[in-house]
C-alpha atoms as a PDB file:
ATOM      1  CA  UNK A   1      75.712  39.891 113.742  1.00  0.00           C
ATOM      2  CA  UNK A   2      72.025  41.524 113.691  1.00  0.00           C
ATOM      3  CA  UNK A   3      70.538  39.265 116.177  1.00  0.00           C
ATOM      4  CA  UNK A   4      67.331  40.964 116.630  1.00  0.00           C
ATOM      5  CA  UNK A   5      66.937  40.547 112.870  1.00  0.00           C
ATOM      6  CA  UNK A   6      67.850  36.260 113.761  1.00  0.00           C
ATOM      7  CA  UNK A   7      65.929  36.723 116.473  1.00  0.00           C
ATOM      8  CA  UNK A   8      62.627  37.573 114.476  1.00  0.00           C
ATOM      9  CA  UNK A   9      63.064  35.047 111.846  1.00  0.00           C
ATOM     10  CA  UNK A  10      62.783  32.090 114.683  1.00  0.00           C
ATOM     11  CA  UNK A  11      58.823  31.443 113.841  1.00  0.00           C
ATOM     12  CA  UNK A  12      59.801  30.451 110.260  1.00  0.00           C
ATOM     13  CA  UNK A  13      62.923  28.787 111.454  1.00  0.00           C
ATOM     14  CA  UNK A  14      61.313  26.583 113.703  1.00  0.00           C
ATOM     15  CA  UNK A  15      59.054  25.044 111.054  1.00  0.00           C
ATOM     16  CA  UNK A  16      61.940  22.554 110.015  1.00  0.00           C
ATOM     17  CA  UNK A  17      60.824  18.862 110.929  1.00  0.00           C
ATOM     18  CA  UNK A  18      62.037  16.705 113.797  1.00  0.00           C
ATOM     19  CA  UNK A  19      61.004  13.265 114.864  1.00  0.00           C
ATOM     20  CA  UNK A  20      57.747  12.894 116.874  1.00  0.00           C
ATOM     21  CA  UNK A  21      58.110  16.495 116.200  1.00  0.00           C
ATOM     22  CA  UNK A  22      59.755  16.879 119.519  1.00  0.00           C
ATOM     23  CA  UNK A  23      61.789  20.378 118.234  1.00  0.00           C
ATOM     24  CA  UNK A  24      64.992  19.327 119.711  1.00  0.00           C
ATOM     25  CA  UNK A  25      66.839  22.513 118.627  1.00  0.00           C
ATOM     26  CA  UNK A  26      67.940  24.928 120.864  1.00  0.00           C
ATOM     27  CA  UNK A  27      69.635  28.205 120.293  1.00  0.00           C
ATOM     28  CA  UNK A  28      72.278  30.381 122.286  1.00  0.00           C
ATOM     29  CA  UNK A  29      73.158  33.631 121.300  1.00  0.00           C
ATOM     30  CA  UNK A  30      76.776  34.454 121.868  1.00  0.00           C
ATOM     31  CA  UNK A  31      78.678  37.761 120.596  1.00  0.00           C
ATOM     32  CA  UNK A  32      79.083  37.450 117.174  1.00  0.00           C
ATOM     33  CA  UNK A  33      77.302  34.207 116.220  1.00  0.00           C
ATOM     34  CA  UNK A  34      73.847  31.606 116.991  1.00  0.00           C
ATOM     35  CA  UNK A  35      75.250  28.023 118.447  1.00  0.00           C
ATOM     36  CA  UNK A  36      73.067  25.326 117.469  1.00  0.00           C
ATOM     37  CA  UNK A  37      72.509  22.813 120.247  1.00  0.00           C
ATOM     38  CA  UNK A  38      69.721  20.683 121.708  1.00  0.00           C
ATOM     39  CA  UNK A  39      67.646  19.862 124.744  1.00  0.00           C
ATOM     40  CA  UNK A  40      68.543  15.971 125.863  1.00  0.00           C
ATOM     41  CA  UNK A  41      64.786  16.431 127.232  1.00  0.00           C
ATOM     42  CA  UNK A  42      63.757  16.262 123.761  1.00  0.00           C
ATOM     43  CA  UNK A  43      65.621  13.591 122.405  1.00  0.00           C
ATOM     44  CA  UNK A  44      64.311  10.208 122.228  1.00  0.00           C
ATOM     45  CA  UNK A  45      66.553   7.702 123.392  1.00  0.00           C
ATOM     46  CA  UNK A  46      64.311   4.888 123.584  1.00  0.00           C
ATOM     47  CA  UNK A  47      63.284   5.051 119.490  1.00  0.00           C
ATOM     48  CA  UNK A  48      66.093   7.079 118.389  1.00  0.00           C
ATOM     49  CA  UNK A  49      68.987   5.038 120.590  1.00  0.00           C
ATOM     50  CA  UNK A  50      72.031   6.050 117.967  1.00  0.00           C
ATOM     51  CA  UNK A  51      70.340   9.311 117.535  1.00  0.00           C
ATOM     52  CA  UNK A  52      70.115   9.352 114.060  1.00  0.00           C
ATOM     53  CA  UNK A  53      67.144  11.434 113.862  1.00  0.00           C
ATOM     54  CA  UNK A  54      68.117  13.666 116.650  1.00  0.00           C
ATOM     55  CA  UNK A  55      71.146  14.563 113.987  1.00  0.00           C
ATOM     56  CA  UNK A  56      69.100  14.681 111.040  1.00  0.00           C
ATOM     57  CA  UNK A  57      66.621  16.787 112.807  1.00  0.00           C
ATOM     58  CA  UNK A  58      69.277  19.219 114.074  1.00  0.00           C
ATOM     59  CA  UNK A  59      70.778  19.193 110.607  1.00  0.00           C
ATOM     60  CA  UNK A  60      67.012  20.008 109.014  1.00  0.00           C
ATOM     61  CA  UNK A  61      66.728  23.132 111.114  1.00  0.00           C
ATOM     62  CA  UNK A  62      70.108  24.440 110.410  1.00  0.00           C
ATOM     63  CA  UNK A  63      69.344  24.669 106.851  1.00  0.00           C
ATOM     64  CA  UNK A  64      66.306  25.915 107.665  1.00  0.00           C
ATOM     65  CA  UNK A  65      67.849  28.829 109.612  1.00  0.00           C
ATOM     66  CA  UNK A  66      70.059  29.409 106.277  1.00  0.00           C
ATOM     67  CA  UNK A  67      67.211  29.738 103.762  1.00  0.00           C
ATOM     68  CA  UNK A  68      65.144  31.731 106.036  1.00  0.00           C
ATOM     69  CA  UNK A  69      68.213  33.936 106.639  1.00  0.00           C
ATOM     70  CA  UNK A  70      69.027  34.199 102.997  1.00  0.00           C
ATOM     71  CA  UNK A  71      65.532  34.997 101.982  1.00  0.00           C
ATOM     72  CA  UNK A  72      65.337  37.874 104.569  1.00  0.00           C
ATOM     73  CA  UNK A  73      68.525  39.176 103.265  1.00  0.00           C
ATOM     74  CA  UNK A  74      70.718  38.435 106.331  1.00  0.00           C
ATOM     75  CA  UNK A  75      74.173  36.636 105.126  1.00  0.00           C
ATOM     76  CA  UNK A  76      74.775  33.614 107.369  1.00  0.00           C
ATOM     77  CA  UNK A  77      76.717  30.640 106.993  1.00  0.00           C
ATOM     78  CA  UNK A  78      77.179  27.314 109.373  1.00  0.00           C
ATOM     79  CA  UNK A  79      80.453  26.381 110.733  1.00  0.00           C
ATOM     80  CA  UNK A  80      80.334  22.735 111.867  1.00  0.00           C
ATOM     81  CA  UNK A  81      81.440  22.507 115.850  1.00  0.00           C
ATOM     82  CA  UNK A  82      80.150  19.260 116.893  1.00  0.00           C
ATOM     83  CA  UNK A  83      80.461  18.096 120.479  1.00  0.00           C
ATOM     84  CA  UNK A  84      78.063  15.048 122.098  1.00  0.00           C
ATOM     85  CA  UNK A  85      79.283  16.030 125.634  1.00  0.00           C
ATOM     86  CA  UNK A  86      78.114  19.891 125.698  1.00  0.00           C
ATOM     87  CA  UNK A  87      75.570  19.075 122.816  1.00  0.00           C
ATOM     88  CA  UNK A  88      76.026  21.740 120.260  1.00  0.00           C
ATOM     89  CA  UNK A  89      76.660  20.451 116.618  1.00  0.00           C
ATOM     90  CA  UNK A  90      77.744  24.241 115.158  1.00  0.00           C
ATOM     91  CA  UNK A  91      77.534  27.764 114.810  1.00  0.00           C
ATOM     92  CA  UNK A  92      75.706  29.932 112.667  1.00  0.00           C
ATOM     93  CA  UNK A  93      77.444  33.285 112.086  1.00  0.00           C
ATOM     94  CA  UNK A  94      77.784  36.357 109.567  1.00  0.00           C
ATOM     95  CA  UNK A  95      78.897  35.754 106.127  1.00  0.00           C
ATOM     96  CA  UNK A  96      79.877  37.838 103.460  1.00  0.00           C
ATOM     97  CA  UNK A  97      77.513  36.437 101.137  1.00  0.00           C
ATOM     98  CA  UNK A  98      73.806  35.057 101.410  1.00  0.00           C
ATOM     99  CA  UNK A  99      73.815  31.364 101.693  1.00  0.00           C
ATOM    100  CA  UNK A 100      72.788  30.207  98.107  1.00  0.00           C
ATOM    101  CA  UNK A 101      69.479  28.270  97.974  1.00  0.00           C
ATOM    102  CA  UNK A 102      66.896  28.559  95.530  1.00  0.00           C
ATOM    103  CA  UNK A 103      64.071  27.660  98.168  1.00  0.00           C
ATOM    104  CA  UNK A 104      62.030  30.260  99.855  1.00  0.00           C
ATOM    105  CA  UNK A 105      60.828  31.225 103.549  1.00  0.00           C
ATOM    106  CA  UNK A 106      57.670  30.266 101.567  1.00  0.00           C
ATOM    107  CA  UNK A 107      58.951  26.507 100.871  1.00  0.00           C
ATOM    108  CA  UNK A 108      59.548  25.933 104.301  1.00  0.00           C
ATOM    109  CA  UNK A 109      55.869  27.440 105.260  1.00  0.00           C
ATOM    110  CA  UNK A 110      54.236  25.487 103.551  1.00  0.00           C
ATOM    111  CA  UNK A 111      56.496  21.946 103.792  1.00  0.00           C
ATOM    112  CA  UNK A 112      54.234  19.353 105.510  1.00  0.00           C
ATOM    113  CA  UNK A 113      53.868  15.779 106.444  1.00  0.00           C
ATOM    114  CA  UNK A 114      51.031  13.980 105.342  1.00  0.00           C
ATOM    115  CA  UNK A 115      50.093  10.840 106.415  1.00  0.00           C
ATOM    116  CA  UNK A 116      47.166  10.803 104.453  1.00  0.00           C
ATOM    117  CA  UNK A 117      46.051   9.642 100.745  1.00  0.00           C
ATOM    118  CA  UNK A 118      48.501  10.247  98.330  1.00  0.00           C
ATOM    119  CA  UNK A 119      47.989   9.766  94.764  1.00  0.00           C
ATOM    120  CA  UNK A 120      50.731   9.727  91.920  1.00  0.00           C
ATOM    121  CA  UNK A 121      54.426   9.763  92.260  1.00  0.00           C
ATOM    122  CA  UNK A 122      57.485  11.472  91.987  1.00  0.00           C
ATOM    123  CA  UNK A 123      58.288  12.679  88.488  1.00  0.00           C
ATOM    124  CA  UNK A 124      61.499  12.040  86.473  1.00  0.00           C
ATOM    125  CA  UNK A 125      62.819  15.496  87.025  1.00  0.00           C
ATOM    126  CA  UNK A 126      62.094  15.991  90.748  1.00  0.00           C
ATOM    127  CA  UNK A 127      63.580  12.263  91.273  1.00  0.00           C
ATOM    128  CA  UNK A 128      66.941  13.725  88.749  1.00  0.00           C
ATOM    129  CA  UNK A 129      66.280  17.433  91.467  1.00  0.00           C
ATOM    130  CA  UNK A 130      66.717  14.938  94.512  1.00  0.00           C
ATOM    131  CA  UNK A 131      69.630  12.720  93.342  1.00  0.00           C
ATOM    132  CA  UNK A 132      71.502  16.028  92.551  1.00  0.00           C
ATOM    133  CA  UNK A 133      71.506  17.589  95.602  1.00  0.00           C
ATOM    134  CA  UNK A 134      71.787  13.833  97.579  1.00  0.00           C
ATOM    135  CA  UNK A 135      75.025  13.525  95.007  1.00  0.00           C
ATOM    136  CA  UNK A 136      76.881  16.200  95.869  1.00  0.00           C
ATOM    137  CA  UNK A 137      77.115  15.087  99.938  1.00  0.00           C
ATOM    138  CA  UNK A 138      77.909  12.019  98.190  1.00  0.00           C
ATOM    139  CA  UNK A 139      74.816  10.036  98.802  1.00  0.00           C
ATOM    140  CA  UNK A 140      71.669   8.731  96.585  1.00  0.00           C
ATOM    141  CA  UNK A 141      68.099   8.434  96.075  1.00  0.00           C
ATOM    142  CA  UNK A 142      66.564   5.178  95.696  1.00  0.00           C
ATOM    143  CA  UNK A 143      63.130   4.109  94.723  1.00  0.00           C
ATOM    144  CA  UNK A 144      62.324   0.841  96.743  1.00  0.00           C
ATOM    145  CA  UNK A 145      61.042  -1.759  93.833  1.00  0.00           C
ATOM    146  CA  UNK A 146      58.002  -4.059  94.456  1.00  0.00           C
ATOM    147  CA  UNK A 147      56.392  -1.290  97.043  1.00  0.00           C
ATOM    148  CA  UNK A 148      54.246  -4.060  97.777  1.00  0.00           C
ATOM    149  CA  UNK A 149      56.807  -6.252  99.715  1.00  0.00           C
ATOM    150  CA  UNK A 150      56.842  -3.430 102.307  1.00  0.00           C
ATOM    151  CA  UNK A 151      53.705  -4.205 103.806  1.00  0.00           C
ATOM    152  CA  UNK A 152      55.448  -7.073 105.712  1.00  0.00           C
ATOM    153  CA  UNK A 153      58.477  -5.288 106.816  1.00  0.00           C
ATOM    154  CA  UNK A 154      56.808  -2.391 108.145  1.00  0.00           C
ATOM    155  CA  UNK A 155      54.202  -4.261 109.896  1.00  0.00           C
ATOM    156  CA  UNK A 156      56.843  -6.247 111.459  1.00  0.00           C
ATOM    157  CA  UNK A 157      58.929  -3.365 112.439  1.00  0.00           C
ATOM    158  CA  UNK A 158      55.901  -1.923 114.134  1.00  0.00           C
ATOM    159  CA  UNK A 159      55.284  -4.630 115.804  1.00  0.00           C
ATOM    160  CA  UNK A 160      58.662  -4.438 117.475  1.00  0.00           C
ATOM    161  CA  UNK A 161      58.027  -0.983 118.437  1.00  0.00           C
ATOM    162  CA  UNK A 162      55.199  -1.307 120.087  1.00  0.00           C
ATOM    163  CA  UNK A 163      56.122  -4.659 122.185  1.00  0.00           C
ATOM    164  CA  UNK A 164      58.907  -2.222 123.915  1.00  0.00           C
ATOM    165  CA  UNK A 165      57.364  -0.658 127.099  1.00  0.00           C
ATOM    166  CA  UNK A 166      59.845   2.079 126.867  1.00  0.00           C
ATOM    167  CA  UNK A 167      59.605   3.111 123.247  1.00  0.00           C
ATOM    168  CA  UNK A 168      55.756   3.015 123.444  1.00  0.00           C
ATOM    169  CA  UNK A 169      56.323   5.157 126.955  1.00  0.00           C
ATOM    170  CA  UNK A 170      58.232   7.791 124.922  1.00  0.00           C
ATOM    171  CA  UNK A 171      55.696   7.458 122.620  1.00  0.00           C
ATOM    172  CA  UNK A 172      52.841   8.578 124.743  1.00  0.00           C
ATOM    173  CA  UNK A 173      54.615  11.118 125.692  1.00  0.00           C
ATOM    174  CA  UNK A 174      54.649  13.025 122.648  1.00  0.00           C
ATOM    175  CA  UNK A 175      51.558  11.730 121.298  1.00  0.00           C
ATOM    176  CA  UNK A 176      48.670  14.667 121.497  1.00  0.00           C
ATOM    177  CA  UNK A 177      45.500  12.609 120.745  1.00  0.00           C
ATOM    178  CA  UNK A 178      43.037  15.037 121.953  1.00  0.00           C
ATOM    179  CA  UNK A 179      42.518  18.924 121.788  1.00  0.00           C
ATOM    180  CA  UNK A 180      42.407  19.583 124.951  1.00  0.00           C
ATOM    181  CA  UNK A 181      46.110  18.187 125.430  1.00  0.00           C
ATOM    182  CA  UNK A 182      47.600  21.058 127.289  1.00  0.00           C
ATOM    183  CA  UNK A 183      51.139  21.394 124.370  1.00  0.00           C
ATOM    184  CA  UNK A 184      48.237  20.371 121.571  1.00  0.00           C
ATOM    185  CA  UNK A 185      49.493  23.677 119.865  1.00  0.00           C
ATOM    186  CA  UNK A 186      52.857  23.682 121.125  1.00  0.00           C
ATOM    187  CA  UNK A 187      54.833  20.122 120.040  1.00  0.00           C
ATOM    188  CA  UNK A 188      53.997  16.821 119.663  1.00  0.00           C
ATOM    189  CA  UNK A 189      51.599  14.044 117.666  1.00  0.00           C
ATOM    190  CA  UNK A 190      48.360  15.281 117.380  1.00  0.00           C
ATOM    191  CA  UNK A 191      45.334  13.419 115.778  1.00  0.00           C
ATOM    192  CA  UNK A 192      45.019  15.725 113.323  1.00  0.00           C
ATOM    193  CA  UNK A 193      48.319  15.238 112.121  1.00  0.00           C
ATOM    194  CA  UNK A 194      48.338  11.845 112.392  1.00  0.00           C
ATOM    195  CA  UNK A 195      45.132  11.862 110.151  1.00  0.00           C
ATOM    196  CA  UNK A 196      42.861  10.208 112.914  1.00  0.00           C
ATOM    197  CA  UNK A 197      39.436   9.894 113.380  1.00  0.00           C
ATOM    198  CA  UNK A 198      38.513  10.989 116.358  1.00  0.00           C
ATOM    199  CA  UNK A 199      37.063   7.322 117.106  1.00  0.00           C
ATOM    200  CA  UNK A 200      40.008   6.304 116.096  1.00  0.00           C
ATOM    201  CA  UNK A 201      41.968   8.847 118.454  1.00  0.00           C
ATOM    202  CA  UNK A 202      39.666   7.911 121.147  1.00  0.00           C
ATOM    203  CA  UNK A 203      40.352   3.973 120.628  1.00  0.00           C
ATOM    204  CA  UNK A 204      44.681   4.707 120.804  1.00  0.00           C
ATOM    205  CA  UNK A 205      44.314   6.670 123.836  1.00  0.00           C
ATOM    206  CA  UNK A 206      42.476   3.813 125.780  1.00  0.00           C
ATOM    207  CA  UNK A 207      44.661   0.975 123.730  1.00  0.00           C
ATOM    208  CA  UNK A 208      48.036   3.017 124.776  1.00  0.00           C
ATOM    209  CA  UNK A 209      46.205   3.230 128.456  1.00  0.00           C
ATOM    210  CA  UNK A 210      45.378   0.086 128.902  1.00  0.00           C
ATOM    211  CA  UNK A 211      48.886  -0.814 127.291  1.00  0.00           C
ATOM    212  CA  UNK A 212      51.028  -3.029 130.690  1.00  0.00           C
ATOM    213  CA  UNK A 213      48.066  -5.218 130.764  1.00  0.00           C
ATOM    214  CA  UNK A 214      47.325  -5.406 126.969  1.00  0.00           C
ATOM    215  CA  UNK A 215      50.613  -5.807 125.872  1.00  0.00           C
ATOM    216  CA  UNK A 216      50.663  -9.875 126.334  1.00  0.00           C
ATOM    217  CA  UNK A 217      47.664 -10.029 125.507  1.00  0.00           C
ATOM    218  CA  UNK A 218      48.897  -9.068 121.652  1.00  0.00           C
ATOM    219  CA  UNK A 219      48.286  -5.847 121.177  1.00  0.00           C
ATOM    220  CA  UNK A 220      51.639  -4.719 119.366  1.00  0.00           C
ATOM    221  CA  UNK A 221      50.582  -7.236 116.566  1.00  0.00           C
ATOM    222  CA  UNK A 222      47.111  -5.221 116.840  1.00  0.00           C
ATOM    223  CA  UNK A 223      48.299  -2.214 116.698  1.00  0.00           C
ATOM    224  CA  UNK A 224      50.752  -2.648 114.186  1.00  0.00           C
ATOM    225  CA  UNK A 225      47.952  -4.428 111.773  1.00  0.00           C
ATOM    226  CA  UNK A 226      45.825  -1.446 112.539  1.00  0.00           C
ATOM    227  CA  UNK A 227      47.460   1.145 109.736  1.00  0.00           C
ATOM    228  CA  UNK A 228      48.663   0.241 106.565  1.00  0.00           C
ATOM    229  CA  UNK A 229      50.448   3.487 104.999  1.00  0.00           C
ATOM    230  CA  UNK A 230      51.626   1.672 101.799  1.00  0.00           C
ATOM    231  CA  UNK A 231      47.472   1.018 101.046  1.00  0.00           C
ATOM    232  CA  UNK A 232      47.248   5.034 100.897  1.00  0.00           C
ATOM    233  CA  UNK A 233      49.294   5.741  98.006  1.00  0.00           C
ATOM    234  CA  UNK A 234      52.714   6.867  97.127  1.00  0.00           C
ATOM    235  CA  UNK A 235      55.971   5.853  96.317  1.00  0.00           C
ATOM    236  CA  UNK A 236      58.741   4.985  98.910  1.00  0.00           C
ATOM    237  CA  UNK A 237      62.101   6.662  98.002  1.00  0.00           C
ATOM    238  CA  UNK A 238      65.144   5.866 100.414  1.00  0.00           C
ATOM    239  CA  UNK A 239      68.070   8.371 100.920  1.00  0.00           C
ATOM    240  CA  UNK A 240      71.229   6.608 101.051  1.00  0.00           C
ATOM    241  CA  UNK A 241      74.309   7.527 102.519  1.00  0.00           C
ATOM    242  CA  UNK A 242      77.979   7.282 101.810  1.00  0.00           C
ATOM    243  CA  UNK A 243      79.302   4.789 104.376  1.00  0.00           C
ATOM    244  CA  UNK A 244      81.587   5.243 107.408  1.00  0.00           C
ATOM    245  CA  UNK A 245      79.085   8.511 108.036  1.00  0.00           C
ATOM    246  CA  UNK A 246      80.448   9.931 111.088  1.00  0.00           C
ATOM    247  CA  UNK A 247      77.943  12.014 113.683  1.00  0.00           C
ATOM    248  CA  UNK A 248      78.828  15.571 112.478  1.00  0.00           C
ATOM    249  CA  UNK A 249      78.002  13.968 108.666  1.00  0.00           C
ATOM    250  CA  UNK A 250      74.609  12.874 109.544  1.00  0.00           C
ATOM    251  CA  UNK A 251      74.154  16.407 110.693  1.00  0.00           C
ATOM    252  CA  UNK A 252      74.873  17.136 107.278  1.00  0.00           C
ATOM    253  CA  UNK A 253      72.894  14.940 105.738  1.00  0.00           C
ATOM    254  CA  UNK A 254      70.161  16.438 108.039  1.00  0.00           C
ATOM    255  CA  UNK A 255      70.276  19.478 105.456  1.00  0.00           C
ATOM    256  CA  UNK A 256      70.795  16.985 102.495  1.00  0.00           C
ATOM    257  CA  UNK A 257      67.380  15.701 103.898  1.00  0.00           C
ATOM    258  CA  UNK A 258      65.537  18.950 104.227  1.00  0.00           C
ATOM    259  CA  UNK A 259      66.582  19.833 100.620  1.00  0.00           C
ATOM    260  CA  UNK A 260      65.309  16.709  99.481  1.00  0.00           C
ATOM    261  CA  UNK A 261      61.829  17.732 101.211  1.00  0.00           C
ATOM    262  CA  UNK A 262      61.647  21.314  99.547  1.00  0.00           C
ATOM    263  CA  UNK A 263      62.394  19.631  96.338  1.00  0.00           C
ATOM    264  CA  UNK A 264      59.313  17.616  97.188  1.00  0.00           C
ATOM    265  CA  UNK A 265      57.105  20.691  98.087  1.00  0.00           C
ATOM    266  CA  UNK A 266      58.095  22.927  95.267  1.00  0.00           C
ATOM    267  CA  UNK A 267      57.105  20.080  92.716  1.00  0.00           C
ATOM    268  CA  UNK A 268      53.630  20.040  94.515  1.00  0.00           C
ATOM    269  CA  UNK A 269      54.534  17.111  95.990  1.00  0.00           C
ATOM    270  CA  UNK A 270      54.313  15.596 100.162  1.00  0.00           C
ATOM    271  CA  UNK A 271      56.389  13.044 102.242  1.00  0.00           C
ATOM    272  CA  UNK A 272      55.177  10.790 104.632  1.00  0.00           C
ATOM    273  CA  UNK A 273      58.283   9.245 106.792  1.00  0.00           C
ATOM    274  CA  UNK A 274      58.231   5.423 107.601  1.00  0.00           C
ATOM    275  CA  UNK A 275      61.547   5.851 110.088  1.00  0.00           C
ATOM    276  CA  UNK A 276      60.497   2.254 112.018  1.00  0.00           C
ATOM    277  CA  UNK A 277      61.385   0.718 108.698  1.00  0.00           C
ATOM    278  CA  UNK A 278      65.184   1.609 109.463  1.00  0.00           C
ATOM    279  CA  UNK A 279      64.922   2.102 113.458  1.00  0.00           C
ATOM    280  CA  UNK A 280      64.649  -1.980 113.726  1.00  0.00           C
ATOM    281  CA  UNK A 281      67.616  -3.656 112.971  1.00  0.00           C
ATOM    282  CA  UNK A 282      65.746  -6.571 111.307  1.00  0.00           C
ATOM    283  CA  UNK A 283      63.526  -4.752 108.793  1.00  0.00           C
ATOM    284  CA  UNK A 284      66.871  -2.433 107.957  1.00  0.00           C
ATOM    285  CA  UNK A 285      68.812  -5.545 107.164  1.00  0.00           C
ATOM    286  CA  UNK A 286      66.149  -6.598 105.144  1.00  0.00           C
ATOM    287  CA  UNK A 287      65.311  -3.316 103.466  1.00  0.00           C
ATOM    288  CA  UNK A 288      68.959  -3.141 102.821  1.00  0.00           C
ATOM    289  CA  UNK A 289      69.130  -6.663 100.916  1.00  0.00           C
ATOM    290  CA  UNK A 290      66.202  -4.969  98.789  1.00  0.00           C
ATOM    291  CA  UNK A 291      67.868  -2.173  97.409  1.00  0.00           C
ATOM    292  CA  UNK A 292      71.482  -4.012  97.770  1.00  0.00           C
ATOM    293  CA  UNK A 293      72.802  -1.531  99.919  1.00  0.00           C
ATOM    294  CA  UNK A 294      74.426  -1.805 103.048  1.00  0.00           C
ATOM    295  CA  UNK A 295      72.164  -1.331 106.042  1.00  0.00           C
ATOM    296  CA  UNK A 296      74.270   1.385 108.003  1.00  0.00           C
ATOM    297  CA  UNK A 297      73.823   3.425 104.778  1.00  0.00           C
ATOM    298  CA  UNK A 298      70.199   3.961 105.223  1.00  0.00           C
ATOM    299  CA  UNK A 299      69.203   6.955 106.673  1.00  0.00           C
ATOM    300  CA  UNK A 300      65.872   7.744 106.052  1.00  0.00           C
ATOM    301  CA  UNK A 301      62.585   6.616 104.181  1.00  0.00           C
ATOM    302  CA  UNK A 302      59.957   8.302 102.817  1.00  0.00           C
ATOM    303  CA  UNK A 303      56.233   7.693 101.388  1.00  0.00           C
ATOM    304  CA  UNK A 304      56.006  10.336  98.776  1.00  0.00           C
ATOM    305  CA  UNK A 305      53.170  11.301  96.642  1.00  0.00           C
ATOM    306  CA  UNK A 306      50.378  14.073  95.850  1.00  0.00           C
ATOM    307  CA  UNK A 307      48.135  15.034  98.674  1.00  0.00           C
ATOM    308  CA  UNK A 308      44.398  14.232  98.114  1.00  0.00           C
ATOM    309  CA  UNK A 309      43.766  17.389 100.971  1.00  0.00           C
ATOM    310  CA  UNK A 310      45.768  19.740 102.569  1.00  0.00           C
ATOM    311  CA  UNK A 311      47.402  18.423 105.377  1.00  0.00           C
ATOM    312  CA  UNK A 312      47.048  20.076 108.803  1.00  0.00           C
ATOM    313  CA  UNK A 313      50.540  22.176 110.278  1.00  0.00           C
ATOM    314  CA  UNK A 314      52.143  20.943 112.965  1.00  0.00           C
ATOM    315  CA  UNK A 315      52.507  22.529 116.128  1.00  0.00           C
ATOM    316  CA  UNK A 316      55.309  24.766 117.155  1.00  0.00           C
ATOM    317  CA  UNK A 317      56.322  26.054 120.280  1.00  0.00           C
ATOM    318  CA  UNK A 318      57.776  29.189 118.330  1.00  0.00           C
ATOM    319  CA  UNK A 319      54.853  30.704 116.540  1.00  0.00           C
ATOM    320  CA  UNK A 320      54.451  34.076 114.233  1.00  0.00           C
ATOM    321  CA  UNK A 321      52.415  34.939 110.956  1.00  0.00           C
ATOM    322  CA  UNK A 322      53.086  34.196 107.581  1.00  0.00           C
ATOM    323  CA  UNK A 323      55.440  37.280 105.923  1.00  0.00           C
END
């Protein structure tokens, strides 16, 4: 295996998406092939307690490290080689062929979230691109009906969130509310990216500070009134599933979820996750009854739409130039 050549594809690589973009993903070189692990340091076991996203994130950046490969010209392929204890989930490693994609370095460049104003929704043909490639790992795509009847669910799931000391701990953690945050440009939430104000940034940062002797005071129900996503545009499209998914399939469905993204971007189009909505057990049973599908099938939602403004990048603790 070339592993300098890997070795300088790792800026692009690292652009897949993680939660709380906490870049989980860790790589050790070994004769003959990459193993794909992560750093239990950034997890997050409070908000992420299955680890769901941990899997889907790890699962993301493996096909990221495949279409980056395969546009550079360097054959890879994955070999699944999951195992909690030592926490690896595989093994990239040479191929004969290049792994076929039809996304770009390029795609993954310029994939973002945007949490801003989106107008529009998906089209007919990128909703019939999605359910293709969910389809063949044996999942769907559903569009939630009556967007509207969200607003409740997703205030309540917030809510929820933020009464728990220890999520909203973990939180803070990775939130990066003000410039001169010393990892502003290396991981994390920044204001920017979470399109605040700095008022607004300002007013969270004494809120979350002020947060052991707020909290019974009722400021998760203010803090949770104080965003409404759903009022910003977009349609919110659920990816579903097959059930009985074990860990080493939500891996997979990691890179079901990434392709579903670049699908997204190469139609000119943005995502905006709303994770809480399935991370409370409540709001997932409920969400669940909406769509009629069993809650443990749920694995992700998305606001999608057309950005108003280009949203800003996120930070990266592996950095390089465009090619």
């Amino acid at each position: 295996m070339d592993v300098d050549a890997f070795r300088a594809l790792e800026p692009w690589c690292w652009r897949a998406p993680s939660a709380h973009n906490t870049q989980p993903w860790r790589l050790r070189y070994e004769p003959g092939a990459v193993r794909v692990g992560w750093d239990a340091a950034h997890a997050l076991p409070a908000a992420d307690p299955t680890g769901r996203d941990l899997r889907l994130s790890l699962g993301a950046f493996v096909e990221t490290c495949l279409i980056v490969a395969a546009d550079a010209g360097l054959p890879l392929e994955y070999v699944a080689d999951h195992d909690e204890r030592h926490r690896w989930v595989g093994r990239l490693r040479p191929a004969r062929h290049r792994y076929p994609t039809p996304f770009r370095t390029t795609d993954v460049w310029e994939r973002r979230t945007d949490r801003g104003t989106l107008t529009g929704a998906a089209d007919e043909d990128t909703l019939a691109a999605m359910e293709t490639v969910a389809r063949q790992a044996g999942g769907v795509v559903r569009t939630v009906p009556h967007a509207g009847r969200l607003g409740a669910l997703l205030r309540a799931a917030d809510r929820r969130l933020y009464a728990d000391p220890t999520i909203v701990s973990e939180l803070r953690r990775w939130l990066r509310l003000d410039p001169t945050h010393p990892d502003y440009h290396t991981d994390g939430l920044t204001d920017r990216c979470l399109a605040l104000s700095r008022p607004a940034a300002a007013g969270l940062r004494v809120a979350l500070a002020g947060y052991p002797v707020l909290r019974p005071l009722g400021l998760p129900r203010l803090l949770a009134a104080g965003d409404d996503p759903l009022a910003r545009g977009g349609t919110v499209l659920v990816l579903v599933a097959p059930d009985g998914l074990d860990l080493p399939g939500q891996v997979e469905f990691g890179r079901v979820l990434l392709r579903c993204w670049l699908v997204l971007q190469t139609a000119g189009l943005v995502a905006h996750p709303l994770s809480q909505l399935i991370d409370v057990p409540a709001t997932r049973t409920a969400l669940g009854a909406l769509l009629d599908v069993a809650p443990q099938r749920l694995v992700h939602v998305t606001r999608v739409g057309r950005p108003t403004r280009p949203a800003p990048r996120s930070a990266r603790r592996v950095s390089g130039k465009r090619a």
